[in-house]
C-alpha atoms as a PDB file:
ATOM      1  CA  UNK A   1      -2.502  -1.607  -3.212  1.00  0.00           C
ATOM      2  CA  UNK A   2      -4.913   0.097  -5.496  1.00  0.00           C
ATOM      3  CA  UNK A   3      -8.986  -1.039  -5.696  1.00  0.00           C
ATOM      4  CA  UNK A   4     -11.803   0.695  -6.558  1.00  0.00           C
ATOM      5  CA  UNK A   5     -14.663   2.470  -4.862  1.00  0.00           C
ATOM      6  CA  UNK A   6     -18.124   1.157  -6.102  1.00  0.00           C
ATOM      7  CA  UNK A   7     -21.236   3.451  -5.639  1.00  0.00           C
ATOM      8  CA  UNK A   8     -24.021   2.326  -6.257  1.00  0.00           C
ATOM      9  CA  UNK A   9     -28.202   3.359  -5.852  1.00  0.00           C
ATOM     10  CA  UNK A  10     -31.501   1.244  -5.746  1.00  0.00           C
ATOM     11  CA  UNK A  11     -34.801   1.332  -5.685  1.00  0.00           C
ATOM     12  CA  UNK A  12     -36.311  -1.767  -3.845  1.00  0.00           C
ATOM     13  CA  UNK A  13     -40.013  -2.209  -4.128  1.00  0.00           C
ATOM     14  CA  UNK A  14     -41.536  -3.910  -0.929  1.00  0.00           C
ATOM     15  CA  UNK A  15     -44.506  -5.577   0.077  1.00  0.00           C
ATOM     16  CA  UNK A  16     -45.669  -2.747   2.530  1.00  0.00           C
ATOM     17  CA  UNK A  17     -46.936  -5.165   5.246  1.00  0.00           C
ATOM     18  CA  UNK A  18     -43.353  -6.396   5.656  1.00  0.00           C
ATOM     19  CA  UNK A  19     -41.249  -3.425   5.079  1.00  0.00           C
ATOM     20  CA  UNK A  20     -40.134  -3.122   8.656  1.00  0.00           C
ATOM     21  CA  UNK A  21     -38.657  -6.859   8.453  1.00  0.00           C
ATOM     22  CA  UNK A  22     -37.141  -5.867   4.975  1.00  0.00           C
ATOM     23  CA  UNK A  23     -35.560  -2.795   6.466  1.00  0.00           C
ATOM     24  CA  UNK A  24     -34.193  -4.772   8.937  1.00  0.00           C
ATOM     25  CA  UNK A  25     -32.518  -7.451   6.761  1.00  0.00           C
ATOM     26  CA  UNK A  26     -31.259  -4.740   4.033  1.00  0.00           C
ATOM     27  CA  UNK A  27     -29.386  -2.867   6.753  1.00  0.00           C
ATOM     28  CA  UNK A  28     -27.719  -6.206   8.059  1.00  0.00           C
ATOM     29  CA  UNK A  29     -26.214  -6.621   4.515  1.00  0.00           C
ATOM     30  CA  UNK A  30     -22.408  -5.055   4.588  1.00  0.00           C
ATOM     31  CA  UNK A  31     -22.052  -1.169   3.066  1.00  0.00           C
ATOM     32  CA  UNK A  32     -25.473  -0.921   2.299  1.00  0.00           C
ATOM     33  CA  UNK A  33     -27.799   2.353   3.625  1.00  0.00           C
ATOM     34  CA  UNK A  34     -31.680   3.462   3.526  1.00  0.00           C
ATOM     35  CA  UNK A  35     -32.209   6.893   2.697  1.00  0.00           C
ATOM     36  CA  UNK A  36     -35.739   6.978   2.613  1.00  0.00           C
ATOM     37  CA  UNK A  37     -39.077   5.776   1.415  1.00  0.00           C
ATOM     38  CA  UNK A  38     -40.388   3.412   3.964  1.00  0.00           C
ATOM     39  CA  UNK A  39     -43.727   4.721   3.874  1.00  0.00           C
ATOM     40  CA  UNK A  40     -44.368   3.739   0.798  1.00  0.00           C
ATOM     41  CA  UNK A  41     -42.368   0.694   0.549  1.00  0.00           C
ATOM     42  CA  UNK A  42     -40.063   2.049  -2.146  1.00  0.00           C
ATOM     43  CA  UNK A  43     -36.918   2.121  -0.375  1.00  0.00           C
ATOM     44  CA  UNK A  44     -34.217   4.177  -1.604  1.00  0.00           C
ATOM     45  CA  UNK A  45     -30.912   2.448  -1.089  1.00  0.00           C
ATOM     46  CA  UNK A  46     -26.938   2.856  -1.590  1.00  0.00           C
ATOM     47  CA  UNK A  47     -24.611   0.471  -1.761  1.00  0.00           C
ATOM     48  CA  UNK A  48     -20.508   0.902  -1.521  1.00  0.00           C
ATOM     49  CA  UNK A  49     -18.410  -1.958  -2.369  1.00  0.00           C
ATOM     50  CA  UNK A  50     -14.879  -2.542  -3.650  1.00  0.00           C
ATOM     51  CA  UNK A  51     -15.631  -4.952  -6.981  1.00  0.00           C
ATOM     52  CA  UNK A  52     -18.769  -4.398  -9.377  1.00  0.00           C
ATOM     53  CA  UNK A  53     -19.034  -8.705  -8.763  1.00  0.00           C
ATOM     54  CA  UNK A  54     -20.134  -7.286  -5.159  1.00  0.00           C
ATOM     55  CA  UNK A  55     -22.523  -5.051  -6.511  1.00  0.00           C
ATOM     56  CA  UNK A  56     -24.178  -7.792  -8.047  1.00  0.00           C
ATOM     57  CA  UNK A  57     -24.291  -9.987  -5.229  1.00  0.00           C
ATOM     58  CA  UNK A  58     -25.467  -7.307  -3.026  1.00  0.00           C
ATOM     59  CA  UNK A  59     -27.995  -6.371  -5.972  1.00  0.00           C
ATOM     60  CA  UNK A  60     -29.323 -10.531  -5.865  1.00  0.00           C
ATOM     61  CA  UNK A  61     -29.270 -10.895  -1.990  1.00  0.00           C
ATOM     62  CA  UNK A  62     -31.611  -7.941  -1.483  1.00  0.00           C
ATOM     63  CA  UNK A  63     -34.017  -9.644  -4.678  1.00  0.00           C
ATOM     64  CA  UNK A  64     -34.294 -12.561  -2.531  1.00  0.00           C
ATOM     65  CA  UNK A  65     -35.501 -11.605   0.608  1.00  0.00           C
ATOM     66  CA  UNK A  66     -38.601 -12.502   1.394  1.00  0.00           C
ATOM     67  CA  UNK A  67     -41.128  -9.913   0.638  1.00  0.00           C
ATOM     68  CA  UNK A  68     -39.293  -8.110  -1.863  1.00  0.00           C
ATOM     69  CA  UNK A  69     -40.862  -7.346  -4.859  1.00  0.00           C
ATOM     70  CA  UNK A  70     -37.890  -6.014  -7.064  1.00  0.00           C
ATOM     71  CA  UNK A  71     -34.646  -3.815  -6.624  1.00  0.00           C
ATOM     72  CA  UNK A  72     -33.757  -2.189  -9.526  1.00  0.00           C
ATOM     73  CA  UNK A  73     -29.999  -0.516 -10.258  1.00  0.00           C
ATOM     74  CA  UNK A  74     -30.537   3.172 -10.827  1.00  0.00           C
ATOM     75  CA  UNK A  75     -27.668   4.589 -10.821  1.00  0.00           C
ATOM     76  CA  UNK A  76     -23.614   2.780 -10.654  1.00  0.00           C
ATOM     77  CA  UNK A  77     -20.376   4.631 -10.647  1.00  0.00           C
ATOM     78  CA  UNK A  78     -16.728   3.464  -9.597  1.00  0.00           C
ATOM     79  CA  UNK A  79     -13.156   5.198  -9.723  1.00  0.00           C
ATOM     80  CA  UNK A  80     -10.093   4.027  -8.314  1.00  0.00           C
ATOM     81  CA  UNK A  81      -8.725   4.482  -5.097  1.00  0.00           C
ATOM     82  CA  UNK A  82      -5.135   6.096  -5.101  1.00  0.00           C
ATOM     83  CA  UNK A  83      -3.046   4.720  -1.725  1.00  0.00           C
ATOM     84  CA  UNK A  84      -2.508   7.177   1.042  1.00  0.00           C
ATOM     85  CA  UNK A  85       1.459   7.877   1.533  1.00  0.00           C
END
């Protein structure tokens, strides 16, 4: 079977009185890592999925949790993923 290997990075802007609780609930979301920027509440992020359709839902769940002010798509790249013989 042959898929494809989604990469994605964010910013996510953060109310900075609840960026603990946001870091919290962004790393419970499946293939989804902080780098970086908790101390200003600008949270670098990376995402790896298999479909760009999980991108996007990974994109919107982040938007809505509570206390976050945006996450914006900075960069997106995908290839395909050969199977190992």
């Amino acid at each position: 079977m042959n898929g494809e290997c989604h990469i994605s990075s964010l910013v996510v802007h953060s109310r900075p009185d609840q960026v603990s609780a946001i870091i919290e609930r962004i790393r419970a979301i499946e293939g989804v890592e902080i780098h970086g920027g908790q101390e200003t509440g600008k949270l670098i992020v990376t995402l790896e999925t298999e479909t760009e359709d999980q991108v996007v839902e990974r994109i919107n769940a982040i938007q809505l949790l509570e206390g976050v002010l945006a996450a914006t798509l900075v960069f997106h790249h995908f290839e395909p993923v050969q199977e190992r013989e």
